[in-house]
C-alpha atoms as a PDB file:
ATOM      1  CA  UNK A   1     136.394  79.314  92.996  1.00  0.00           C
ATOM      2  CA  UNK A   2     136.995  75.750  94.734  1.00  0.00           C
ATOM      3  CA  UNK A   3     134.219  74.196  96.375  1.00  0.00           C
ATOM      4  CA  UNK A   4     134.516  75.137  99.816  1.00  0.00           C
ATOM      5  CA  UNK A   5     134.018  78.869  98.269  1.00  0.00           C
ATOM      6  CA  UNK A   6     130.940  77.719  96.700  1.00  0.00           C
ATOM      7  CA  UNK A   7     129.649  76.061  99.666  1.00  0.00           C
ATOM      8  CA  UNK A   8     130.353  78.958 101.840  1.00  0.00           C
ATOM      9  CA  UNK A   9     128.515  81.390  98.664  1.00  0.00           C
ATOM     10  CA  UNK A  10     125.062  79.320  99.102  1.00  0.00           C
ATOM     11  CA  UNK A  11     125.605  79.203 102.571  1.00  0.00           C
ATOM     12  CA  UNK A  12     125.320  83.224 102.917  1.00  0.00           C
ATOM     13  CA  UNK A  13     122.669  82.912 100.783  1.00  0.00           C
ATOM     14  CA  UNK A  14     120.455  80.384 102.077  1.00  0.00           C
ATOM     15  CA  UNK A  15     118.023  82.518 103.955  1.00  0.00           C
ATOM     16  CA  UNK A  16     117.615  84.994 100.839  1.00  0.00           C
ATOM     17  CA  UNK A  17     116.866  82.118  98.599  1.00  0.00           C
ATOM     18  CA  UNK A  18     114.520  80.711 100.925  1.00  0.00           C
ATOM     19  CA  UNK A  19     112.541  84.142 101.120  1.00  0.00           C
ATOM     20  CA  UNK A  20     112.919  84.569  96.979  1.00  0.00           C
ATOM     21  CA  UNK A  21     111.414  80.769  96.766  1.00  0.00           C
ATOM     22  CA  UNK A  22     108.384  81.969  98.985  1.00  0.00           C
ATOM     23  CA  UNK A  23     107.764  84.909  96.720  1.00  0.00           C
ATOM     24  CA  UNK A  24     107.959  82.834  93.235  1.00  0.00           C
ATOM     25  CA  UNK A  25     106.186  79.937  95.024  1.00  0.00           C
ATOM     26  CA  UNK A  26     102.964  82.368  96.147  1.00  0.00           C
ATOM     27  CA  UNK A  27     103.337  84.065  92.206  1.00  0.00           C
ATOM     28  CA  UNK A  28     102.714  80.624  90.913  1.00  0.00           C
ATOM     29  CA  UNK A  29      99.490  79.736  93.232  1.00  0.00           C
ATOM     30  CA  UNK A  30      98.133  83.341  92.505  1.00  0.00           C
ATOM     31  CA  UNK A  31      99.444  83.134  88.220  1.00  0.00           C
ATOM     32  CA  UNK A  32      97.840  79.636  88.609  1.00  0.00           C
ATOM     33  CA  UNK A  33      94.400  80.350  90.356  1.00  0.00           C
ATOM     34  CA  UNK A  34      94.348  83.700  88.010  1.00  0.00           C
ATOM     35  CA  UNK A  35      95.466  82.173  84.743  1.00  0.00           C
ATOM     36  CA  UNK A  36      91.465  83.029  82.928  1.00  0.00           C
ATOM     37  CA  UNK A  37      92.567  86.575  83.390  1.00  0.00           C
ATOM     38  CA  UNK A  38      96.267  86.761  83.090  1.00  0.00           C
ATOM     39  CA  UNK A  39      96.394  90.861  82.503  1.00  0.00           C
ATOM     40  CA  UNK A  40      94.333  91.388  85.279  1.00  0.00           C
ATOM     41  CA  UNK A  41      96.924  89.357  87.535  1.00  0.00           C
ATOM     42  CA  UNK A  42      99.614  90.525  86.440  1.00  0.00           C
ATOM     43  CA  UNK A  43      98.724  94.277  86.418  1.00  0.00           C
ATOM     44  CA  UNK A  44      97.739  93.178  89.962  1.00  0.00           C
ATOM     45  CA  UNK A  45     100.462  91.509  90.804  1.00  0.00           C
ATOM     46  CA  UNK A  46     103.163  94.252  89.754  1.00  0.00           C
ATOM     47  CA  UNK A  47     101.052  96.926  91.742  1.00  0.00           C
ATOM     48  CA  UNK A  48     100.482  95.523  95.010  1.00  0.00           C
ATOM     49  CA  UNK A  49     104.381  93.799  94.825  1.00  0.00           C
ATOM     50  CA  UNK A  50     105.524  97.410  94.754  1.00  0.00           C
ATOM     51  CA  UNK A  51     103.830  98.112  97.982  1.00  0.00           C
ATOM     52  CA  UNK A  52     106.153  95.479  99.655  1.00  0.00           C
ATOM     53  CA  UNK A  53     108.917  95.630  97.615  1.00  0.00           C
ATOM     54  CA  UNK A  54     109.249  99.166  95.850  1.00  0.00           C
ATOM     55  CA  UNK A  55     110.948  98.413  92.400  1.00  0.00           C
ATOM     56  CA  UNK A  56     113.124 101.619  92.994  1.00  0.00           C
ATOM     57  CA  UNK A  57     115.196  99.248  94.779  1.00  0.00           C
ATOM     58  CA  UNK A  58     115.270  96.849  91.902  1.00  0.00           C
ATOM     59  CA  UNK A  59     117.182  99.749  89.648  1.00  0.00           C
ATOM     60  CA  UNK A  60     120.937  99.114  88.327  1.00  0.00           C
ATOM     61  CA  UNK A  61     123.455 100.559  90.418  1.00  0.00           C
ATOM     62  CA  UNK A  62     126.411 100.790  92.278  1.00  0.00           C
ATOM     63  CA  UNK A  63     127.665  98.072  94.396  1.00  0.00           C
ATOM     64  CA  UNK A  64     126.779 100.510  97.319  1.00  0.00           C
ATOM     65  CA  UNK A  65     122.969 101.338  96.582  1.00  0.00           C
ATOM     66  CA  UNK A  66     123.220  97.332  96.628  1.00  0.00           C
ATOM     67  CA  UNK A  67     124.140  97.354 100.215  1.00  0.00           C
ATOM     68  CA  UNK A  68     121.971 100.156 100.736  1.00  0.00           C
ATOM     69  CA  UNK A  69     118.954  97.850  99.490  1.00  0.00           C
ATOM     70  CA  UNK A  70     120.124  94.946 101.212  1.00  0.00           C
ATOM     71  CA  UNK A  71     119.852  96.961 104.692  1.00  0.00           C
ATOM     72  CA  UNK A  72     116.995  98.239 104.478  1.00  0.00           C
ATOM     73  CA  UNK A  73     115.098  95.553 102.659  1.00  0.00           C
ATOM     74  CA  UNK A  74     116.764  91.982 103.875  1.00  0.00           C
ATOM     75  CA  UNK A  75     116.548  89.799 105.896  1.00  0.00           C
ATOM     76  CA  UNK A  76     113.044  89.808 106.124  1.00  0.00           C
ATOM     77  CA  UNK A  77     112.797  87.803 109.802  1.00  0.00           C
ATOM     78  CA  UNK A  78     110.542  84.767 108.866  1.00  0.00           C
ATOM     79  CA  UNK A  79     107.945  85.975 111.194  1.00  0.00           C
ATOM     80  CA  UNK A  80     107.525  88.935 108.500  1.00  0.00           C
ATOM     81  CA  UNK A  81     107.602  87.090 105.322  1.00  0.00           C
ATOM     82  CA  UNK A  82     104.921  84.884 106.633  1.00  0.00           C
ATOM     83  CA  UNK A  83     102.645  87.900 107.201  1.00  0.00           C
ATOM     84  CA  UNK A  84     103.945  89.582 104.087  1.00  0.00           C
ATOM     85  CA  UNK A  85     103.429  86.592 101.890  1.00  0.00           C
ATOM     86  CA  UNK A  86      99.666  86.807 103.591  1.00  0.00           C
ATOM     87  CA  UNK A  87      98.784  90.442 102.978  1.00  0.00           C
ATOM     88  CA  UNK A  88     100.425  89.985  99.201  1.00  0.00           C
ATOM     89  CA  UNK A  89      97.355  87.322  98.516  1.00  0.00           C
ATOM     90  CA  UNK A  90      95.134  89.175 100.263  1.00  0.00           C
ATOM     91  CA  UNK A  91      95.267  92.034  98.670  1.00  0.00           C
ATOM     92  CA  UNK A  92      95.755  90.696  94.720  1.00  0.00           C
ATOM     93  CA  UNK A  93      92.927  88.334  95.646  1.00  0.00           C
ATOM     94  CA  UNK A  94      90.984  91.118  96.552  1.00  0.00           C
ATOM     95  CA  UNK A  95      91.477  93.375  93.958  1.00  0.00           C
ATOM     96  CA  UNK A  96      91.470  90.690  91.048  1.00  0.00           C
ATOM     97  CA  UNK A  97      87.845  90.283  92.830  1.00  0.00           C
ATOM     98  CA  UNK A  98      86.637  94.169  92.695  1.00  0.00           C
ATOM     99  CA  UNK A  99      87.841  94.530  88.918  1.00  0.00           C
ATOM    100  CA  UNK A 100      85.685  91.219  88.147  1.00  0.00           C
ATOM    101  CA  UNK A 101      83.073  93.221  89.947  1.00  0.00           C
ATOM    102  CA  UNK A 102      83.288  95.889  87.583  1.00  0.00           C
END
């Protein structure tokens, strides 16, 4: 691959690494504000991600189901990950909260 390959490569994929970054940047803040009860948080974490992002579409498969996934999960417009990145700490902050409760 020469480098005008390469560039093109991380040009395509700019936009998905921007939206990945968001989602490991928020994991930190939560993993970090969380860290006293790390198996809470990360039970939490797991079960509201699949909500957004069901892990059915994180299976092994064919190059097509890849597409598939790609379709119907990506881009997510930037509008939408903003809100999505919201409702994600909403919701583990919220239920890291009711099992403290309990």
């Amino acid at each position: 691959m020469d480098d005008s390959e390469m560039v093109q490569f991380q040009q395509e994929d700019a936009y998905s690494k921007s939206q990945l970054d968001a989602f490991v940047e928020l994991y930190h803040e939560l993993n970090t504000k969380y860290q006293d009860q790390s198996t809470v948080f990360w039970d939490t974490w797991w079960a509201v991600l699949e909500e957004y992002i069901p892990s059915v579409n994180w299976a092994k498969g064919s190059r097509t189901r890849h597409v598939q996934i790609d379709n119907e999960l990506l881009p997510i417009e930037q509008h939408e990950l903003c809100s999505k990145i919201d409702q994600i700490r909403e919701r583990v902050t919220a239920s890291i909260a009711a099992c403290s409760e309990s």
